[in-house]
Protein backbone atom coordinates (compact mmCIF):
# COMPACT_ATOMS: atom_id res chain seq x y z
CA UNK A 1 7.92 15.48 -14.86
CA UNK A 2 5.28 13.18 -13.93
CA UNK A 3 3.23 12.16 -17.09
CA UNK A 4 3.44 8.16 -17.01
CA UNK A 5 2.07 5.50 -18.85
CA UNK A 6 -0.10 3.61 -17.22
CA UNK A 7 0.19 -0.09 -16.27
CA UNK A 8 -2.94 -1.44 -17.41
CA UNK A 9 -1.60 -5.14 -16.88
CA UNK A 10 -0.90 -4.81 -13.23
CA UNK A 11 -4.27 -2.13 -12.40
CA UNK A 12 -7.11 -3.61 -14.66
CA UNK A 13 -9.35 -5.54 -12.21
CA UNK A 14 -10.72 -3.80 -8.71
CA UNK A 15 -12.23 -7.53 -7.72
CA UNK A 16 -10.44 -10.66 -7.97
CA UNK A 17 -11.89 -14.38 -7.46
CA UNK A 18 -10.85 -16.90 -4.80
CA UNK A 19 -10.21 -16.10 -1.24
CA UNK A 20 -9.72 -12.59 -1.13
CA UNK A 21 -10.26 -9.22 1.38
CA UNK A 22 -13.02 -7.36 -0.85
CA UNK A 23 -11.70 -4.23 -2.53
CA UNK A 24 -12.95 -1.47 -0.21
CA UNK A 25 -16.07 0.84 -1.07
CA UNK A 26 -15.88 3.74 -2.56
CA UNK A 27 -18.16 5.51 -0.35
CA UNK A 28 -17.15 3.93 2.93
CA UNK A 29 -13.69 2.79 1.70
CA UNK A 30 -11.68 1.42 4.82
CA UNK A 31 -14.09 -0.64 6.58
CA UNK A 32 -15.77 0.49 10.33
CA UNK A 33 -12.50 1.73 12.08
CA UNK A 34 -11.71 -1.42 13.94
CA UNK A 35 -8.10 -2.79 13.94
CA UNK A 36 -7.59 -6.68 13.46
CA UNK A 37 -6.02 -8.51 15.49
CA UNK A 38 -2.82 -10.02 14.93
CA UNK A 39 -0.69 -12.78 17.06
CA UNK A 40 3.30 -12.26 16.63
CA UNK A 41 4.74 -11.02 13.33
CA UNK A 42 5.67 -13.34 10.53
CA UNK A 43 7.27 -10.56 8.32
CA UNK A 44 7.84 -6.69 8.71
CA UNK A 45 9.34 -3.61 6.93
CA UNK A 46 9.19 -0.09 7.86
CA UNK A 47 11.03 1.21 4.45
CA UNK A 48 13.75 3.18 6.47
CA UNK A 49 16.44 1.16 4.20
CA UNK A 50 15.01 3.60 1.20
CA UNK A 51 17.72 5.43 -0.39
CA UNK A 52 16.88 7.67 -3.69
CA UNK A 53 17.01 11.33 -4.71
CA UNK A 54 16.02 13.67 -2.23
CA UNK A 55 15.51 16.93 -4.51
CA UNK A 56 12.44 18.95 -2.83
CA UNK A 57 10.33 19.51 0.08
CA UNK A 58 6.26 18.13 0.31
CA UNK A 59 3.53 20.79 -0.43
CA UNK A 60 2.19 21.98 2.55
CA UNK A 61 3.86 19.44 5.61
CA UNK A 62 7.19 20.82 4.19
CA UNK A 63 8.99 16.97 4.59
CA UNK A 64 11.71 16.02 2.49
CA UNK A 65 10.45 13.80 -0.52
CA UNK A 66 12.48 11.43 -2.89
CA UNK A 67 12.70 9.58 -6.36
CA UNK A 68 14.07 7.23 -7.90
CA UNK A 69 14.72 5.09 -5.01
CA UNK A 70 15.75 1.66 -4.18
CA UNK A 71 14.38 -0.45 -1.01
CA UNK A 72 16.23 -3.79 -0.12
CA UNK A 73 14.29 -7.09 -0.06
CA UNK A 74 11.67 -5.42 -2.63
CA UNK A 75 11.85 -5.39 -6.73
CA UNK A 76 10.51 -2.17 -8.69
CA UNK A 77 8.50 -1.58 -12.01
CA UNK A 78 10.99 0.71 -13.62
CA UNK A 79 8.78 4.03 -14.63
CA UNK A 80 7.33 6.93 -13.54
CA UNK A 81 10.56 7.84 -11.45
CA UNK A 82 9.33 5.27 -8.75
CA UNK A 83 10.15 4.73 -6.11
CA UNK A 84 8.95 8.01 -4.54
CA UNK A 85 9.28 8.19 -0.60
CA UNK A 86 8.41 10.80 1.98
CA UNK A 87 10.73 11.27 4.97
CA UNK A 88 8.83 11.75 8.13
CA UNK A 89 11.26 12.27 10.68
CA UNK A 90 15.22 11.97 10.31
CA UNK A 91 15.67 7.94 8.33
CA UNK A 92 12.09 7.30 8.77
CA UNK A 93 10.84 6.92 4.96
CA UNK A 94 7.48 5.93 3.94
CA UNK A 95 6.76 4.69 -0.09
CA UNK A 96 4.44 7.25 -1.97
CA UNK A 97 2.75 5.61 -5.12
CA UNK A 98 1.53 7.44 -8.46
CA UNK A 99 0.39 5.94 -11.43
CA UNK A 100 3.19 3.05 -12.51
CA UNK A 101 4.93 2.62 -9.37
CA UNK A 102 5.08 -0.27 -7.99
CA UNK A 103 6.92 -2.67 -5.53
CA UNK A 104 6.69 -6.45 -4.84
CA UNK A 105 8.37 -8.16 -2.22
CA UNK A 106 11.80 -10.99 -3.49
CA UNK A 107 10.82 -13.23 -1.10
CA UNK A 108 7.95 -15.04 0.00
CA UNK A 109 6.74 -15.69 3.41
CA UNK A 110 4.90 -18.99 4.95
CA UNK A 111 1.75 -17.18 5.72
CA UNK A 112 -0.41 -19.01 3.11
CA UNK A 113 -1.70 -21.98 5.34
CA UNK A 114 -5.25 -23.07 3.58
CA UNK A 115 -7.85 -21.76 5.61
CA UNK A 116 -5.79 -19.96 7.65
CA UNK A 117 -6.71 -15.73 8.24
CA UNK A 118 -3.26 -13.53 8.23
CA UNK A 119 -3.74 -9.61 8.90
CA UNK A 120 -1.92 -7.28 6.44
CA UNK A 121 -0.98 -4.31 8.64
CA UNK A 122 0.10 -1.32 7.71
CA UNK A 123 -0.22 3.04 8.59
CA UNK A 124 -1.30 5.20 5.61
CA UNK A 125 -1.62 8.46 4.71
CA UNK A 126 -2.26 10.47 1.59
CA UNK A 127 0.48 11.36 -0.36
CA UNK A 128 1.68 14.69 -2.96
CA UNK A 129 5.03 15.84 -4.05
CA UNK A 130 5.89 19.80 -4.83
CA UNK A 131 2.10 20.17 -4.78
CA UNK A 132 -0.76 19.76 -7.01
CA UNK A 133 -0.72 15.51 -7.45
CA UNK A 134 -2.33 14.92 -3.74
CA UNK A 135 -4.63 12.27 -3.20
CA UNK A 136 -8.35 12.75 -3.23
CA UNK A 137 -11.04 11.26 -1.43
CA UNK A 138 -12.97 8.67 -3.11
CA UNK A 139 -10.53 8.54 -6.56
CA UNK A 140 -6.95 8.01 -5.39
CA UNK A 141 -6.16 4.74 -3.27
CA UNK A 142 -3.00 1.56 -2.93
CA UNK A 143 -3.93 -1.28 -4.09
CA UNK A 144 -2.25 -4.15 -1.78
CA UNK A 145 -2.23 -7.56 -4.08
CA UNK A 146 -1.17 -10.98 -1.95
CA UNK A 147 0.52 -13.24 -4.63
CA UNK A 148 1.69 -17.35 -4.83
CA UNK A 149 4.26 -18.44 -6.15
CA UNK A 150 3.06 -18.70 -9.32
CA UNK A 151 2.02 -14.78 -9.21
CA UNK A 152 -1.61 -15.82 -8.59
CA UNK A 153 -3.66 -13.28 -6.86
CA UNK A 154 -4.75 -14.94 -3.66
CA UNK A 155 -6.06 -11.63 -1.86
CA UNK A 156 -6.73 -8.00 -2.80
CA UNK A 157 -7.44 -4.92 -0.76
CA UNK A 158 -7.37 -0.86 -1.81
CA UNK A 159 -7.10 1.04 0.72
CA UNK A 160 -8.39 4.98 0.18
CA UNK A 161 -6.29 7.30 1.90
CA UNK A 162 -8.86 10.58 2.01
CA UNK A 163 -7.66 14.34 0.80
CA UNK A 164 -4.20 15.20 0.92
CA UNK A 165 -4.52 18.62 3.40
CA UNK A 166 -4.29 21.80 2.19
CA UNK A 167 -2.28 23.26 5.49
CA UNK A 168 -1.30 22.07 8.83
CA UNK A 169 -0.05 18.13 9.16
CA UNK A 170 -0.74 14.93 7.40
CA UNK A 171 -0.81 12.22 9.88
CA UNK A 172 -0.56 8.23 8.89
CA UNK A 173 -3.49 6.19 10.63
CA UNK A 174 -3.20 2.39 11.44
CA UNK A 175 -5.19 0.17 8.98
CA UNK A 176 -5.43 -3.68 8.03
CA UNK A 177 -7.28 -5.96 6.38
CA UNK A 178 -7.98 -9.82 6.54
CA UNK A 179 -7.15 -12.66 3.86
CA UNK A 180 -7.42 -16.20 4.12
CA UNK A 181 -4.44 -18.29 2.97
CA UNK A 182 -5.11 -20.94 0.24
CA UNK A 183 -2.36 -23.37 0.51
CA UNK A 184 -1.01 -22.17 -2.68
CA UNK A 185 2.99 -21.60 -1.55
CA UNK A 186 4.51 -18.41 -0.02
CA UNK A 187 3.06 -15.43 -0.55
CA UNK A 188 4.87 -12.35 -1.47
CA UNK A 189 2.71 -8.63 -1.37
CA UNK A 190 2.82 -6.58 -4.20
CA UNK A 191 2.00 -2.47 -3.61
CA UNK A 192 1.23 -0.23 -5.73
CA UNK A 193 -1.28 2.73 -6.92
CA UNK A 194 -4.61 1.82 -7.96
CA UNK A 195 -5.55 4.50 -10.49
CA UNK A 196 -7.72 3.04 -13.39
CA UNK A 197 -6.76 5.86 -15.97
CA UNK A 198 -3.80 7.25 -16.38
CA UNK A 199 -3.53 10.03 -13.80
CA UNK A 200 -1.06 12.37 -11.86
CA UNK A 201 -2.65 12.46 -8.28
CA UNK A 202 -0.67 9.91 -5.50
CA UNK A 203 -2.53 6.83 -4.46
CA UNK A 204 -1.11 7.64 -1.10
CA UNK A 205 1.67 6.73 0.97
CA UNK A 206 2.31 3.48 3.74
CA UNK A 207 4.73 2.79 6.08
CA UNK A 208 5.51 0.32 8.61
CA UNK A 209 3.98 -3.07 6.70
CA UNK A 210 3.58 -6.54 8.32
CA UNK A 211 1.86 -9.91 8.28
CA UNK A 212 0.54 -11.83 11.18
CA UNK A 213 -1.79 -14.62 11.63
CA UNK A 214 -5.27 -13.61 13.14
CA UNK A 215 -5.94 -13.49 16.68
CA UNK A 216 -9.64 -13.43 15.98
CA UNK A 217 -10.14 -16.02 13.34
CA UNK A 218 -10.37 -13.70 10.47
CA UNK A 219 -12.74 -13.12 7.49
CA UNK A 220 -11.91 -12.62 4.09
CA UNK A 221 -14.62 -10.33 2.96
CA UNK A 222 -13.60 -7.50 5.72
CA UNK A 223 -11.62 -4.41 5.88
CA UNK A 224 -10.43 -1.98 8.28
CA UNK A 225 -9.27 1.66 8.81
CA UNK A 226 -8.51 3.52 11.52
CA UNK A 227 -8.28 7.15 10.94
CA UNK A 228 -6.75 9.24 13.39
């Protein structure tokens, strides 16, 4: 049900130039387990306006997961029966991401001041369906992509959820990362997994996204997870 083509268009680099946050490591993929900072929120979404085909239950945690859905104030890539979305408590969705799918905000937002440092924040988790597609540690992340207004990458960050369990629960942990704005126009983010060959394992899942402006000043070549 799952074999998808792969977008090589959107997935092809894993390190863009200008200011950017540097696409995380591999071996120590999310940073030192700090959070940033952030002042008050500029833009938000915790994905609970999802609505698509609930049709089964998540290996192991035994949550409702859906397909096929629709999110308001975001814009699909058709394929790969996106978008797929875990509920983890009664209306509280969260995106899961495998192979094509992919979402990019309508509408930008004014946090692209040059020179300015804006936090991305976000909670993640790793993500599977009916079972066998989890997330692995190391291979399966989200790529997070900050685009102008002319759909010029101003930031990148992946973000490496870990091993999806094999029993008990699957908990979302806080994360962020840093990018410095370049001046450039609104920005809109655009999510999605960050496979670079055509594969059935989840990326991983996110809920509860915003943008803020740095408390702390910022720097663009930093990244941060913190696992619970």
């Amino acid at each position: 049900m799952y074999k998808h083509l792969f977008l090589s268009a959107v997935c092809a680099a894993t390190m863009l130039t200008g200011s950017r946050a540097s696409v995380a490591d591999t071996n120590e993929p999310n940073g030192d387990n700090n959070q940033h900072a952030g002042g008050a929120t500029i833009f938000s979404d915790n994905f609970n306006a999802y609505s698509g085909i609930q049709d089964a239950t998540q290996a192991v945690t035994g949550l409702p997961v859906a397909y096929g859905g629709d999110l308001p104030g975001w814009t699909k890539i058709v394929g790969g029966h996106a978008v797929h979305a875990v509920e983890r408590s009664p209306g509280d969705w969260a995106l899961m991401f495998i192979n094509v799918n992919t979402v990019f905000m309508n509408t930008g937002v004014a946090t692209n001041r040059a020179g300015v440092s804006y936090v991305v924040a976000f909670e993640a988790a790793p993500a599977d369906y009916r079972g066998g597609q989890g997330t692995r540690t190391g291979t399966d992340s989200i790529r997070f992509e900050v685009l102008n207004p002319s759909d010029a990458v101003v930031a990148s960050f992946d973000y490496f959820p870990g091993d999806f369990p094999t029993s008990g629960t699957n908990p979302f942990s806080s994360a962020s990362f840093i990018y410095v704005g370049d001046g450039s126009g609104d920005v809109r983010l655009r999510i999605f997994d960050a496979h670079t060959t055509s594969s059935d394992h989840f990326g991983g899942a996110i809920d509860n996204l915003s943008i803020s402006e740095a408390e702390d000043g910022g720097d663009d070549e930093k990244e941060r997870g913190d696992h619970d």
